[in-house]
PDB file of N, CA and C in Angstrom:
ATOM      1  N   UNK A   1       4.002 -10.031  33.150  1.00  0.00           N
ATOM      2  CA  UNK A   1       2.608  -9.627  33.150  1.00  0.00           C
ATOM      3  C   UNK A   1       2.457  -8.134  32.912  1.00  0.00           C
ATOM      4  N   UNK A   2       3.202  -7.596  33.537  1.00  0.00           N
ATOM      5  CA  UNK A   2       3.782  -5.464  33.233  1.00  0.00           C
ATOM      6  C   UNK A   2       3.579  -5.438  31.578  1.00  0.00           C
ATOM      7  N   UNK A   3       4.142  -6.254  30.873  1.00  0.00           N
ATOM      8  CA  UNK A   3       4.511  -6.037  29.586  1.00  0.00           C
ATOM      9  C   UNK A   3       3.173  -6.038  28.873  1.00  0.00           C
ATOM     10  N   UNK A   4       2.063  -6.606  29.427  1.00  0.00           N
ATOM     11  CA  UNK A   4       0.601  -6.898  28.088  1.00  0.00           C
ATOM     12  C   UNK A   4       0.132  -5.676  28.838  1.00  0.00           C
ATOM     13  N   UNK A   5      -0.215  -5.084  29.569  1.00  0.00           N
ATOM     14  CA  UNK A   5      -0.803  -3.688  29.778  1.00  0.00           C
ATOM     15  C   UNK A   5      -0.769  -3.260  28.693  1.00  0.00           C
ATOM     16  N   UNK A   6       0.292  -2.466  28.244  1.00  0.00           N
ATOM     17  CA  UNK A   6       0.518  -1.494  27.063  1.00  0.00           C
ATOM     18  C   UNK A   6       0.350  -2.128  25.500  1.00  0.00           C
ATOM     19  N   UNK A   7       0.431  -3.336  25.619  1.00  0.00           N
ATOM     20  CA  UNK A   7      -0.178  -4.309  24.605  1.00  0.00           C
ATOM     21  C   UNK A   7      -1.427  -4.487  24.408  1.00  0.00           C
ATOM     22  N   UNK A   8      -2.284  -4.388  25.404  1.00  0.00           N
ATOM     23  CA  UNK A   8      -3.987  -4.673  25.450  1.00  0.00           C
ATOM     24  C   UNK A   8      -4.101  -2.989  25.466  1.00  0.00           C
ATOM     25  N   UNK A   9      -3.506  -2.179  26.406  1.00  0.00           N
ATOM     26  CA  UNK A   9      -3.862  -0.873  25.900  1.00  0.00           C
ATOM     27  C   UNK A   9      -4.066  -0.143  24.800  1.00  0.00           C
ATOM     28  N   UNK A  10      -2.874  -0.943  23.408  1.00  0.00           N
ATOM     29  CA  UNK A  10      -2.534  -0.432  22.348  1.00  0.00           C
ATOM     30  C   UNK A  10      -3.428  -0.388  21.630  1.00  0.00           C
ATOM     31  N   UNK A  11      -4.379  -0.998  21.846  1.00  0.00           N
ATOM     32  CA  UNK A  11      -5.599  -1.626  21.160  1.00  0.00           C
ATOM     33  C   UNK A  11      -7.063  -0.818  21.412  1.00  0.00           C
ATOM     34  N   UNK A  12      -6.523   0.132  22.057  1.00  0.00           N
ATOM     35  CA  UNK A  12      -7.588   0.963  22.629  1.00  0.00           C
ATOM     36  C   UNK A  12      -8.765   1.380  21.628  1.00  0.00           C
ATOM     37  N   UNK A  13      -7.997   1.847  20.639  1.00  0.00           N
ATOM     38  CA  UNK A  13      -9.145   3.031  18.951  1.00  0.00           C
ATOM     39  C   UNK A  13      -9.565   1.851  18.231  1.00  0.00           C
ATOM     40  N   UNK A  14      -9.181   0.107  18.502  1.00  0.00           N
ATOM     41  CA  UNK A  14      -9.946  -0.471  17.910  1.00  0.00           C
ATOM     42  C   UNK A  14     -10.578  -1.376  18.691  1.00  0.00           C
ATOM     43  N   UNK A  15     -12.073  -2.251  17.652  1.00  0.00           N
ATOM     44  CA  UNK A  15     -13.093  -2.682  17.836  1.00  0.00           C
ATOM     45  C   UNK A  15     -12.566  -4.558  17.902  1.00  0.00           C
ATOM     46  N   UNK A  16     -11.704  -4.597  19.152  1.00  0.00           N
ATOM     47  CA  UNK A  16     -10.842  -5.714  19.330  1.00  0.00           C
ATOM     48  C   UNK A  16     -11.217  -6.461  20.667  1.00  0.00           C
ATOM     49  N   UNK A  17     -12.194  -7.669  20.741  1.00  0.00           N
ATOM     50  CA  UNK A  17     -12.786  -8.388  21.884  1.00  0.00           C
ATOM     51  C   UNK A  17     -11.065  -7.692  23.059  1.00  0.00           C
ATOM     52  N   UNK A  18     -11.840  -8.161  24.325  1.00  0.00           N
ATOM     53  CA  UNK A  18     -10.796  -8.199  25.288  1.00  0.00           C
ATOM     54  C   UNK A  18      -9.983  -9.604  25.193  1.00  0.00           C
ATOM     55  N   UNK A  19     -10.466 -10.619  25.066  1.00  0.00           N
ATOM     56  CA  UNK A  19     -10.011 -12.203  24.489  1.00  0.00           C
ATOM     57  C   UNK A  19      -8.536 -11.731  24.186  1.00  0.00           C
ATOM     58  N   UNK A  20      -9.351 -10.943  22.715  1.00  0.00           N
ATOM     59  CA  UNK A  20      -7.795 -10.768  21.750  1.00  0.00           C
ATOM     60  C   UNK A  20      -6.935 -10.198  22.158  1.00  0.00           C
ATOM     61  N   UNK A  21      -7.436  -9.238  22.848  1.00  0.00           N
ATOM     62  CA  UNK A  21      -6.240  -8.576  23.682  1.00  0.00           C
ATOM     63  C   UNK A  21      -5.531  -9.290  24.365  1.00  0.00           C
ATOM     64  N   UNK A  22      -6.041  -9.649  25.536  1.00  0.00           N
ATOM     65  CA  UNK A  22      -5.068 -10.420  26.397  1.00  0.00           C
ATOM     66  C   UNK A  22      -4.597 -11.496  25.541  1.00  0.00           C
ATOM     67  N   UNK A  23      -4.624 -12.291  24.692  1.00  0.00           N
ATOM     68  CA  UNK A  23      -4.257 -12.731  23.941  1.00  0.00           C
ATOM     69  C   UNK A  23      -3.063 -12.885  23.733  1.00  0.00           C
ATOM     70  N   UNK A  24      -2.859 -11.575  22.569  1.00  0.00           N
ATOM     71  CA  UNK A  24      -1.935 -10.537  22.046  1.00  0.00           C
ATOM     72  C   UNK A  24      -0.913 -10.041  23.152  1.00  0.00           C
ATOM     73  N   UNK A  25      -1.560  -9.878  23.967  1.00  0.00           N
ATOM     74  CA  UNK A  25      -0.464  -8.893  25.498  1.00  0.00           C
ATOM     75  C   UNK A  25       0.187 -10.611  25.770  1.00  0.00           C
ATOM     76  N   UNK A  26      -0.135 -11.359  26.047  1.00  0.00           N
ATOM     77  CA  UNK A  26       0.700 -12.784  26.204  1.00  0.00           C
ATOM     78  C   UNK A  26       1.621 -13.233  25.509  1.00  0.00           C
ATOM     79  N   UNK A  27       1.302 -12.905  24.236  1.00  0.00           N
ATOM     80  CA  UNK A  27       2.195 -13.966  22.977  1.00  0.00           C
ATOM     81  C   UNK A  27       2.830 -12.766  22.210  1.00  0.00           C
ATOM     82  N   UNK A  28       2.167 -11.758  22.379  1.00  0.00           N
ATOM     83  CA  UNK A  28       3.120 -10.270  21.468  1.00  0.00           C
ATOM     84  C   UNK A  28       4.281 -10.237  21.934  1.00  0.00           C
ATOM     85  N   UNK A  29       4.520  -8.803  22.000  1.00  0.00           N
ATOM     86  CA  UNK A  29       6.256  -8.432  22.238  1.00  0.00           C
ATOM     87  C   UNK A  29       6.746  -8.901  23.082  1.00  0.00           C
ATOM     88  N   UNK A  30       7.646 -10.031  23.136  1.00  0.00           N
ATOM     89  CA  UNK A  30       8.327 -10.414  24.469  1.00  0.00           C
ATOM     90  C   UNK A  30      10.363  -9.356  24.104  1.00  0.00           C
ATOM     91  N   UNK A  31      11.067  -9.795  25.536  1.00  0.00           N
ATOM     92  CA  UNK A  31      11.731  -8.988  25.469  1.00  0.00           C
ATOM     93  C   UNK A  31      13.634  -9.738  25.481  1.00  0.00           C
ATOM     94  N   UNK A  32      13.378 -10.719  24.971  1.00  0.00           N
ATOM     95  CA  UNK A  32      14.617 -11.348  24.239  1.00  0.00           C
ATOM     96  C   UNK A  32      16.143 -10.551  24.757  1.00  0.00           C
ATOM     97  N   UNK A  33      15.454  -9.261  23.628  1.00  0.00           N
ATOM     98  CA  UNK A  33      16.862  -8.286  23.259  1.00  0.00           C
ATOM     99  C   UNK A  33      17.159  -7.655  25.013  1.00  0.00           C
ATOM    100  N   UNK A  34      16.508  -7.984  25.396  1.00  0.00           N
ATOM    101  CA  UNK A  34      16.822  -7.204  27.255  1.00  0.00           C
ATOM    102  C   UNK A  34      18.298  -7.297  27.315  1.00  0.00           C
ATOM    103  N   UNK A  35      19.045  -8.602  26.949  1.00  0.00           N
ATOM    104  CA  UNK A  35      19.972  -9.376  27.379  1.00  0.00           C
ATOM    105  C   UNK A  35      20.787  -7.903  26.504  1.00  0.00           C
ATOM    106  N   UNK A  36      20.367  -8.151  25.419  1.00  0.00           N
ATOM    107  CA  UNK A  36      21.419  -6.856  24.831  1.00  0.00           C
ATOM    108  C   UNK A  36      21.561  -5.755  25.205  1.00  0.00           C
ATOM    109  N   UNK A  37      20.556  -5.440  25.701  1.00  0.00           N
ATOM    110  CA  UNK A  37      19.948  -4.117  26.097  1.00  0.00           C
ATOM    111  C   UNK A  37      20.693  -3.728  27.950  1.00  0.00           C
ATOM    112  N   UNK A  38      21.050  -4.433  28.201  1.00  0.00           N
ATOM    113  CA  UNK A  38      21.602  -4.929  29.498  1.00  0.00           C
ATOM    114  C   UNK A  38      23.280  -4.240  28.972  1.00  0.00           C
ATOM    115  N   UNK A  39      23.545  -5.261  28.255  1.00  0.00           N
ATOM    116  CA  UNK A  39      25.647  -5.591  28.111  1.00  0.00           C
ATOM    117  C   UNK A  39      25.615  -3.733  27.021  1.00  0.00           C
ATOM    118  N   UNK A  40      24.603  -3.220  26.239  1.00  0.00           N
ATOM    119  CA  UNK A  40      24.796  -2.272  26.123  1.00  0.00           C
ATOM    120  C   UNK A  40      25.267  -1.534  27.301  1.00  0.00           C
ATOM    121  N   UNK A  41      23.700  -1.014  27.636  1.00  0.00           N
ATOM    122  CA  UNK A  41      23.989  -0.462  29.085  1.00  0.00           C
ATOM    123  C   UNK A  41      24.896  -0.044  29.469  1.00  0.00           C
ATOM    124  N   UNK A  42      25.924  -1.434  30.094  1.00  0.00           N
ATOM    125  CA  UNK A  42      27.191  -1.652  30.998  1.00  0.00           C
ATOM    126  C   UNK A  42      28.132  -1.434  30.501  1.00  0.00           C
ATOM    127  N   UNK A  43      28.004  -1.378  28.953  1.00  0.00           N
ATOM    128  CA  UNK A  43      29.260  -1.266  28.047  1.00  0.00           C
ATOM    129  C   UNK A  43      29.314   0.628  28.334  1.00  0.00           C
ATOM    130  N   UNK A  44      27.969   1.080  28.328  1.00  0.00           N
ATOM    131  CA  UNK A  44      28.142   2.557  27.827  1.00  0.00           C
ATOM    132  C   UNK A  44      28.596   3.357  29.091  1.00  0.00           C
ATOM    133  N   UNK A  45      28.044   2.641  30.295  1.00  0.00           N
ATOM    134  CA  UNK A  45      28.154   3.407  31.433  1.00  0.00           C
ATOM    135  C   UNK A  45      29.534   3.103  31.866  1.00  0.00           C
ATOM    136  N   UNK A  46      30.634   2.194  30.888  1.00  0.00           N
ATOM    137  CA  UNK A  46      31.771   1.734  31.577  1.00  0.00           C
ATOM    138  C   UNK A  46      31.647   0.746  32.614  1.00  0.00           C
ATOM    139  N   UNK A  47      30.519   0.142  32.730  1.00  0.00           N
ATOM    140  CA  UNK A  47      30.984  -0.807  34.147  1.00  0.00           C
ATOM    141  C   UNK A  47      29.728  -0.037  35.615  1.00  0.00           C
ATOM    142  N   UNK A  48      29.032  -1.106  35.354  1.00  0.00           N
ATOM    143  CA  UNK A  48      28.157  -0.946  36.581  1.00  0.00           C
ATOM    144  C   UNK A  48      28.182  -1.984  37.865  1.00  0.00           C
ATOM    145  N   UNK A  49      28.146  -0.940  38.982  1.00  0.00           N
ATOM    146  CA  UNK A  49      28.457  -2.228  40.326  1.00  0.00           C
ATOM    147  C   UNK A  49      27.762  -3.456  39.987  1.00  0.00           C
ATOM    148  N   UNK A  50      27.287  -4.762  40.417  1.00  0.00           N
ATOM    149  CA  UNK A  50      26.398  -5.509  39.829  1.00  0.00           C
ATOM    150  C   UNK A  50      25.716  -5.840  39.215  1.00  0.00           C
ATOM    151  N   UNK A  51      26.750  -5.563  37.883  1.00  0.00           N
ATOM    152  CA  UNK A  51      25.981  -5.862  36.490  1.00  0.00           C
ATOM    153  C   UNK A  51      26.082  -7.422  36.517  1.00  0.00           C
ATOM    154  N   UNK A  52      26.960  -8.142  36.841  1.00  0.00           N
ATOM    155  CA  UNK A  52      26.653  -9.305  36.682  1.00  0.00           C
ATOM    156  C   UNK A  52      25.705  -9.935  37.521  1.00  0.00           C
ATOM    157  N   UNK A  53      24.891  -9.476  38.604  1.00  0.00           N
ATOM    158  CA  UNK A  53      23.789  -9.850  38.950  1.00  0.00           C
ATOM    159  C   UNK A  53      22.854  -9.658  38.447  1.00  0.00           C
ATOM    160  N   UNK A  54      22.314  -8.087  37.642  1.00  0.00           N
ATOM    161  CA  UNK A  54      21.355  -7.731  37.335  1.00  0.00           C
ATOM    162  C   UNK A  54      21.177  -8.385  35.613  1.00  0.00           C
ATOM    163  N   UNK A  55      22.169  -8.882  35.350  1.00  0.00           N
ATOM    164  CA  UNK A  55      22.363  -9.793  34.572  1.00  0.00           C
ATOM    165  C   UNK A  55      21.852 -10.835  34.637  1.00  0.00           C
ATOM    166  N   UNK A  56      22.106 -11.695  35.314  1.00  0.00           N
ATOM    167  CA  UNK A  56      21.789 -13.384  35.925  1.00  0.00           C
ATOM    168  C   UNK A  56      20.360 -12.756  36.030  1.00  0.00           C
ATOM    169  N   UNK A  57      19.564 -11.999  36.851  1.00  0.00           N
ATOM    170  CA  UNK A  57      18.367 -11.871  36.615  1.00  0.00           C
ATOM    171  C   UNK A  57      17.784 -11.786  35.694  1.00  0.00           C
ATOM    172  N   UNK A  58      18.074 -10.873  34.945  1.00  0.00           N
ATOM    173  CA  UNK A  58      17.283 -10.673  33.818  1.00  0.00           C
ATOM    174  C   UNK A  58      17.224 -11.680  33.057  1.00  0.00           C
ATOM    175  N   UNK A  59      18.415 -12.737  32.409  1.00  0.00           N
ATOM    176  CA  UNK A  59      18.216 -13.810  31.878  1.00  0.00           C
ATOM    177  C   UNK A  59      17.493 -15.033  32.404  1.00  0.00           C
ATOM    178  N   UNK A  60      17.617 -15.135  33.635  1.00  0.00           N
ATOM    179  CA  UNK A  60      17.104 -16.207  33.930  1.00  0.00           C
ATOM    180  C   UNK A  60      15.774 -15.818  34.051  1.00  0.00           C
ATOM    181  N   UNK A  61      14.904 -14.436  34.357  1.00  0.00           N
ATOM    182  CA  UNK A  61      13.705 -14.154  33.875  1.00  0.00           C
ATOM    183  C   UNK A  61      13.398 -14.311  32.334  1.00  0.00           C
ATOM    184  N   UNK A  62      14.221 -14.308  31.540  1.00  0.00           N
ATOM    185  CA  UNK A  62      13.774 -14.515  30.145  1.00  0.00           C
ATOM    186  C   UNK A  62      13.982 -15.695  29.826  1.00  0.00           C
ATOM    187  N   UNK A  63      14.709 -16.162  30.343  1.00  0.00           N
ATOM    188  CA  UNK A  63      14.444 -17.974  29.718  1.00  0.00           C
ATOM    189  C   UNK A  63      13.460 -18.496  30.528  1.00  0.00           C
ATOM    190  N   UNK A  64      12.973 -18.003  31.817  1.00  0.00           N
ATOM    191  CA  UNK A  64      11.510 -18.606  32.728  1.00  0.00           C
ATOM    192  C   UNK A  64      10.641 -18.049  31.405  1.00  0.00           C
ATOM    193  N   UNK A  65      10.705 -16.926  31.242  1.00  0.00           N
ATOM    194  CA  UNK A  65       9.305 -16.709  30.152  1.00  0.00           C
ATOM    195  C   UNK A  65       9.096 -17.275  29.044  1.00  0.00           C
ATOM    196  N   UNK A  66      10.203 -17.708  28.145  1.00  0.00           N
ATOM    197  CA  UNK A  66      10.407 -18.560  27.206  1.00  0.00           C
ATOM    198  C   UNK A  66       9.841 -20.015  27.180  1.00  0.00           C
ATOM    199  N   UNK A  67       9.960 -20.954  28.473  1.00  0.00           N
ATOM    200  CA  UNK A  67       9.480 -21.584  28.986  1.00  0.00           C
ATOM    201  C   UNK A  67       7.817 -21.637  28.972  1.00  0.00           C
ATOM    202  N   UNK A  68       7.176 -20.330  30.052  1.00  0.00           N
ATOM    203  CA  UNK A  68       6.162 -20.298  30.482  1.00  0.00           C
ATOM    204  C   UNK A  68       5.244 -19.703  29.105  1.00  0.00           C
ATOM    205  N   UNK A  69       6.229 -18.976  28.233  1.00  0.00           N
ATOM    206  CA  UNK A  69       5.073 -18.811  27.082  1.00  0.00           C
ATOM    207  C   UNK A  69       4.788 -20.221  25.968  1.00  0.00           C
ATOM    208  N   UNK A  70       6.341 -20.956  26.276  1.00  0.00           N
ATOM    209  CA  UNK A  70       5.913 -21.921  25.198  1.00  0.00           C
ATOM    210  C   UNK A  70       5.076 -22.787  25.656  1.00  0.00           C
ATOM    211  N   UNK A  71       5.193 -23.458  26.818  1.00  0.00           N
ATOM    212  CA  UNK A  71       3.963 -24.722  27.520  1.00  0.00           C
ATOM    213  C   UNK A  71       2.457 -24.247  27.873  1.00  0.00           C
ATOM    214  N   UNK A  72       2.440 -22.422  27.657  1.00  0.00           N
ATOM    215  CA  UNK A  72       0.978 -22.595  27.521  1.00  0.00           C
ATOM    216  C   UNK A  72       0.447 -22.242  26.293  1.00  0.00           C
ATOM    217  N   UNK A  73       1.189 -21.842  24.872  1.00  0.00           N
ATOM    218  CA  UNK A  73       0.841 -21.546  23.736  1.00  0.00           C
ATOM    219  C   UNK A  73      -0.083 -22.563  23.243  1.00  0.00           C
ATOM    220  N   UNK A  74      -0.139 -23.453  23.099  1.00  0.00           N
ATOM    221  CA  UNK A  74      -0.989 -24.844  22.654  1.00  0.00           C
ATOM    222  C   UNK A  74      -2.316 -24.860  23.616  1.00  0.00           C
ATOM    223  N   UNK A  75      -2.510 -24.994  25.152  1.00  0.00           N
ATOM    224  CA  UNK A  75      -3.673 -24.920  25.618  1.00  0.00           C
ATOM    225  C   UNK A  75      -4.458 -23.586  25.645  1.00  0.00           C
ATOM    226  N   UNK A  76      -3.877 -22.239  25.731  1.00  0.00           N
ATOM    227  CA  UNK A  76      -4.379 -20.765  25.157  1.00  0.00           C
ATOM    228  C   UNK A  76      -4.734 -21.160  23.500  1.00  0.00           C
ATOM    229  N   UNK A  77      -4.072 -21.376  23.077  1.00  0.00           N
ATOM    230  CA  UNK A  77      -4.613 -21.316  21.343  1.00  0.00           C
ATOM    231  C   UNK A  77      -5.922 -22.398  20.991  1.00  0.00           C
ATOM    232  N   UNK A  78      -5.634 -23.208  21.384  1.00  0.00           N
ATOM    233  CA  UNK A  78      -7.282 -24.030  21.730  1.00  0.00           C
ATOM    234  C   UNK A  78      -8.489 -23.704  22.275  1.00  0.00           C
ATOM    235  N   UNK A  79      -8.118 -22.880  23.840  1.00  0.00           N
ATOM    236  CA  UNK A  79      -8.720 -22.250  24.388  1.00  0.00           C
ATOM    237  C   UNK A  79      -9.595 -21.066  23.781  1.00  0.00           C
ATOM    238  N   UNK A  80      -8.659 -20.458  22.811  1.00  0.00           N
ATOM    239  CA  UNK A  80      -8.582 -18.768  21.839  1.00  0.00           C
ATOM    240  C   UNK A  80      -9.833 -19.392  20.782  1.00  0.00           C
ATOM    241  N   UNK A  81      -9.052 -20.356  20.208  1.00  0.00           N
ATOM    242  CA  UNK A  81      -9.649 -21.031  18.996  1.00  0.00           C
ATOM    243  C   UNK A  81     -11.398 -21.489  19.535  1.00  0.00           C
ATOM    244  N   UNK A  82     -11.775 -21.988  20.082  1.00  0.00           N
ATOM    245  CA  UNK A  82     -13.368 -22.414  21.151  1.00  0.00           C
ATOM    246  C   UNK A  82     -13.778 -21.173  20.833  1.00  0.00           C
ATOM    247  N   UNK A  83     -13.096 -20.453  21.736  1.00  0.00           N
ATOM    248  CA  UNK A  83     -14.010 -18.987  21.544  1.00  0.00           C
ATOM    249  C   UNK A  83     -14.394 -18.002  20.306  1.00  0.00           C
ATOM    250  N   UNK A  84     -13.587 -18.225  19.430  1.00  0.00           N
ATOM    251  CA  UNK A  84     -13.562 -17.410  18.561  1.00  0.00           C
ATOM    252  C   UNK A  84     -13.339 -18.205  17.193  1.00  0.00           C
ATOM    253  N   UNK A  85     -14.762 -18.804  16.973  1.00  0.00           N
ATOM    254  CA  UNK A  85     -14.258 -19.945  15.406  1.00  0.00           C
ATOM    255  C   UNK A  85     -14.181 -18.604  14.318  1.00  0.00           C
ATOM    256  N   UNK A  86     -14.128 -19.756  13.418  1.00  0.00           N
ATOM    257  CA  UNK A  86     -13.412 -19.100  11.845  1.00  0.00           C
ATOM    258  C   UNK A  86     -14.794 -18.929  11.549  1.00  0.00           C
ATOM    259  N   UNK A  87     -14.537 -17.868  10.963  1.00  0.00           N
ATOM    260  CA  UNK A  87     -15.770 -16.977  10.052  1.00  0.00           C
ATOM    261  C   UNK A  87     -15.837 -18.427   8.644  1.00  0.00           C
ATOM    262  N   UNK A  88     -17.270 -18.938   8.132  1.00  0.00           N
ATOM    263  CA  UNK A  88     -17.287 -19.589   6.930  1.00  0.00           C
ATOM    264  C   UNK A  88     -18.036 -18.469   6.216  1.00  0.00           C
ATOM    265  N   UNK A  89     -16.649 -18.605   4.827  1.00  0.00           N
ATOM    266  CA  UNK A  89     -16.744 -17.672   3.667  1.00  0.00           C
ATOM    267  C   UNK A  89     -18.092 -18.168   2.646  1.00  0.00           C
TER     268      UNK A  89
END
């Protein structure tokens, strides 16, 4: 939820419903590469006390989100879609 702040923030200089925002802060940048971003880390610092915990966390937080973004993508996009029909050209 930390992560759409700066996502709905980004959006600040434009003329972008709040909808879209939160939207966008939901389904935008998720953080996959953490996992890499992690074994970097540990690689650079040589070895951190409980890296393999802070490990197991972090992944198993990213596959919960993986999860929790895919089973609500379909009722949000319906939801998105109600609110905001298609412009007829």
């Amino acid at each position: 939820m930390l992560r759409m702040v700066p996502v709905v923030l980004s959006f600040g200089f434009f003329k972008i419903d709040f909808a879209t925002r939160l939207f966008y802060g939901w389904f935008g940048p998720r953080g996959i590469a953490s996992i890499l971003y992690i074994l970097i880390a540990v690689h650079q610092l040589g070895g951190v006390e409980g890296h393999e915990t802070i490990f197991s966390v972090a992944s198993l937080t990213i596959v919960l989100s993986i999860f929790l973004h895919g089973f609500s993508a379909q009722p949000l996009a319906i939801l998105y879609a109600k609110s905001h029909p298609a412009e007829k050209s």
